[in-house]
N, C-alpha and C. Protein backbone atom coordinates (compact mmCIF):
# COMPACT_ATOMS: atom_id res chain seq x y z
N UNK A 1 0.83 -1.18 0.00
CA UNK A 1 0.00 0.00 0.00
C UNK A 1 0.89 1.25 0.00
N UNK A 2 0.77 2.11 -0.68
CA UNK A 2 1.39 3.03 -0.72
C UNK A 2 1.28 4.31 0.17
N UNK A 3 1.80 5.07 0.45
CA UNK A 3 1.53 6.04 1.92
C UNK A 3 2.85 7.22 1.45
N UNK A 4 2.10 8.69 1.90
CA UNK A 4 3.16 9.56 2.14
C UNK A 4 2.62 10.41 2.86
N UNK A 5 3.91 11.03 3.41
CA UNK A 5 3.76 11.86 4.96
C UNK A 5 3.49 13.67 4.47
N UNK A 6 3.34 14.60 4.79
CA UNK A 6 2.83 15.60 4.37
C UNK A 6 4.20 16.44 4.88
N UNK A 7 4.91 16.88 4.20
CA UNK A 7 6.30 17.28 4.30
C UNK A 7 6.03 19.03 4.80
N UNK A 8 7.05 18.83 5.65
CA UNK A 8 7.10 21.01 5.71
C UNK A 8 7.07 21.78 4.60
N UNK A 9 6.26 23.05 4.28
CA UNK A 9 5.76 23.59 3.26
C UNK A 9 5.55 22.92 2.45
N UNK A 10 4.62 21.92 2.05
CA UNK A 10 4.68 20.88 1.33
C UNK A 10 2.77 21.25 0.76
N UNK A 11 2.57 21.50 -0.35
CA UNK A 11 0.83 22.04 -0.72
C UNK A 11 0.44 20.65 -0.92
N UNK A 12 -0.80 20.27 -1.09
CA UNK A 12 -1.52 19.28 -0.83
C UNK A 12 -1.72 19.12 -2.62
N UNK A 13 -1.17 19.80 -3.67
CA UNK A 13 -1.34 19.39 -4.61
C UNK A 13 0.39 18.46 -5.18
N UNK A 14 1.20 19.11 -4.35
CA UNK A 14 2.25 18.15 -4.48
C UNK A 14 2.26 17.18 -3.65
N UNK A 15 1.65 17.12 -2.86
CA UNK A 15 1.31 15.54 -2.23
C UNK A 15 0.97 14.71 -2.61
N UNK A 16 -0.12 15.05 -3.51
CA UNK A 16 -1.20 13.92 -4.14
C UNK A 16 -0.38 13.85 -5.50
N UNK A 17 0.48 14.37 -6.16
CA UNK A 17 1.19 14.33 -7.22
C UNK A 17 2.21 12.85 -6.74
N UNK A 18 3.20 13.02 -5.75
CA UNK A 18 3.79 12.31 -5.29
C UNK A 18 3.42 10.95 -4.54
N UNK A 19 1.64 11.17 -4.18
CA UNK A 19 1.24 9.75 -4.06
C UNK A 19 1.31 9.11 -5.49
N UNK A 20 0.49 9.95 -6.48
CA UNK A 20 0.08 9.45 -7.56
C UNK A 20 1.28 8.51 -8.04
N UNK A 21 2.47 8.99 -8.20
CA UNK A 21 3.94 8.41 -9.09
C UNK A 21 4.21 7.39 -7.92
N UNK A 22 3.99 7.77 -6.53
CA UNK A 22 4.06 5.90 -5.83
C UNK A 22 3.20 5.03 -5.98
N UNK A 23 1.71 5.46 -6.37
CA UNK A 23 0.74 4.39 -7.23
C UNK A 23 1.14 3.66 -8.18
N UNK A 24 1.80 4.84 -9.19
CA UNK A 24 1.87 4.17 -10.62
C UNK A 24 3.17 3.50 -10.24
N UNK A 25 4.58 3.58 -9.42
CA UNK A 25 5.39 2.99 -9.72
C UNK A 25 5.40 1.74 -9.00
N UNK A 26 4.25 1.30 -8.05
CA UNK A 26 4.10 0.55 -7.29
C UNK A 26 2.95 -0.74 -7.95
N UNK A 27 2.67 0.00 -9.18
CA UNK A 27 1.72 -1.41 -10.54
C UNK A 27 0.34 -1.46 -9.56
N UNK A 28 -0.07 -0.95 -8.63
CA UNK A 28 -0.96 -1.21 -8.04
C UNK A 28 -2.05 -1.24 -8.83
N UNK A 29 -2.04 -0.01 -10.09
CA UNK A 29 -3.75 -0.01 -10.53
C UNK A 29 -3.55 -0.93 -11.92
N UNK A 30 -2.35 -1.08 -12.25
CA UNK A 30 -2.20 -2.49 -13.19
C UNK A 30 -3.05 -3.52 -12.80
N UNK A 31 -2.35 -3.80 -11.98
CA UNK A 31 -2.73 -5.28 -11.14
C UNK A 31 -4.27 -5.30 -10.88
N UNK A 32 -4.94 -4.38 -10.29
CA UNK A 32 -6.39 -4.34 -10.16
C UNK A 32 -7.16 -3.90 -11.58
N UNK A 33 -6.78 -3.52 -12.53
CA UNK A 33 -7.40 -3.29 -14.28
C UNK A 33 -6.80 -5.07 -14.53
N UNK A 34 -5.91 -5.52 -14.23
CA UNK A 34 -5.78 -6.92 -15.16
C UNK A 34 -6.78 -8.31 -14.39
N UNK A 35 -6.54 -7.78 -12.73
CA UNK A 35 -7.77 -8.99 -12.26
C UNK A 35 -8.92 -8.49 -11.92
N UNK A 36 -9.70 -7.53 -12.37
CA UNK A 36 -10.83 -7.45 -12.69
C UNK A 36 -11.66 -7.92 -12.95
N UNK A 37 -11.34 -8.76 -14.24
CA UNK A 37 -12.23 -9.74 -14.87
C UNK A 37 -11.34 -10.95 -14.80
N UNK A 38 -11.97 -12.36 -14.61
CA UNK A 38 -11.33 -13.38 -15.14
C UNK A 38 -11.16 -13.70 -16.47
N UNK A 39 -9.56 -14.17 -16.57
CA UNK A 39 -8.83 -14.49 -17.89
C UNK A 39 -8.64 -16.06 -17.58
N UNK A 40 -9.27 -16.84 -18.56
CA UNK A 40 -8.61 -18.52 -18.41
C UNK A 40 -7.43 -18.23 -18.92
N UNK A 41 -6.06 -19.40 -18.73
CA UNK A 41 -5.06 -19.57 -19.08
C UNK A 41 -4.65 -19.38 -20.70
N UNK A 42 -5.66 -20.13 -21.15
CA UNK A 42 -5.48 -20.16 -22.74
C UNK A 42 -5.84 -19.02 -23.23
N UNK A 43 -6.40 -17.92 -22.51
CA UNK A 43 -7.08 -16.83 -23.54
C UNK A 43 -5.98 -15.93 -22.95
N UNK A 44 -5.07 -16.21 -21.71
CA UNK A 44 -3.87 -15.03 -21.70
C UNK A 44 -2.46 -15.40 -22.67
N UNK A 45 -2.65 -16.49 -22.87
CA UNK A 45 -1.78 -17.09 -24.28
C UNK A 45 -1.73 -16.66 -24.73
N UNK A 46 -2.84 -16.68 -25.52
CA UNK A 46 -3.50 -16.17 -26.68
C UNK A 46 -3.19 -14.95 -27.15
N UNK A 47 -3.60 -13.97 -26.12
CA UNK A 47 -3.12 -12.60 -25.78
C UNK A 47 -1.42 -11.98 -25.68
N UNK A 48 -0.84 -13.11 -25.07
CA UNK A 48 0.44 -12.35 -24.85
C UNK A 48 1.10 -13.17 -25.85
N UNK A 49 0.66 -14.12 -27.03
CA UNK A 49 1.61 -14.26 -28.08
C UNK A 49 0.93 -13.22 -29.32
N UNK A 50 -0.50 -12.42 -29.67
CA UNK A 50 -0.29 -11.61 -29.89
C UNK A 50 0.10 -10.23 -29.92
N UNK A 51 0.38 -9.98 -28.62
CA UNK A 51 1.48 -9.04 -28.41
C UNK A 51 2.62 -8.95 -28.98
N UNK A 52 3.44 -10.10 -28.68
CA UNK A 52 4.41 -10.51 -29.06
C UNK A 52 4.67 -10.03 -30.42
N UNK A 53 3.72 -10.75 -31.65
CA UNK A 53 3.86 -10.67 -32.94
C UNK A 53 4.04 -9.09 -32.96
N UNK A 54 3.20 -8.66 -32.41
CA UNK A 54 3.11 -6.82 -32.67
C UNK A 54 4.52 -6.48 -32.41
N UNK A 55 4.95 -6.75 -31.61
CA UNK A 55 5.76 -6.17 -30.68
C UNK A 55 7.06 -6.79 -32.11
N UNK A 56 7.40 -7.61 -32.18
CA UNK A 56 8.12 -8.14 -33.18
C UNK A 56 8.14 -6.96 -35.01
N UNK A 57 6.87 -6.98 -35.32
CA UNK A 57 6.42 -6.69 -36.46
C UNK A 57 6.46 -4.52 -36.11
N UNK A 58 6.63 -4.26 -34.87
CA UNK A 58 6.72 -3.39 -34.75
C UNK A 58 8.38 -3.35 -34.63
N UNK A 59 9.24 -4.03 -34.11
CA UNK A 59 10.93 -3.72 -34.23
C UNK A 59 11.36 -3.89 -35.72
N UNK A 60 10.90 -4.61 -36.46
CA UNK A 60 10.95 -4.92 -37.98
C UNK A 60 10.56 -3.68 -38.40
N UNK A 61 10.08 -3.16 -38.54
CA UNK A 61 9.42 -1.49 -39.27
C UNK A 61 10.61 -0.51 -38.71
N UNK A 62 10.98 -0.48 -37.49
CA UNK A 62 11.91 0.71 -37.04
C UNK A 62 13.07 0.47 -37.54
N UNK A 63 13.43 -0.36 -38.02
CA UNK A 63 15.01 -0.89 -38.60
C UNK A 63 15.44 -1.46 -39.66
């Protein structure tokens, strides 16, 4: 869980800035957008070997 302390002269909009970047660097709202819904095994396969291709077919184009 992520947590920060409210620093001397510190405005409450740089607080919540600095929670925000320990949210995101902490995958927390990843993790709760990916188990959201259930994924069977075969349909995250499925999924992360078409990534893959992209991801492939996209380094092929830059070079």
């Amino acid at each position: 869980m992520a947590t920060v302390v409210l620093r001397a002269n510190e405005s409450q909009d740089q607080l919540l800035k600095r929670f925000r970047k320990k949210v995101v660097k902490s995958g927390v709202l990843s993790t709760v957008r990916r188990k959201r819904w259930f994924v069977s095994k075969s349909e995250l396969r499925r999924v992360e070997k078409k990534k893959a291709i992209r991801r492939i077919k996209r380094r092929q184009i830059e070079h």
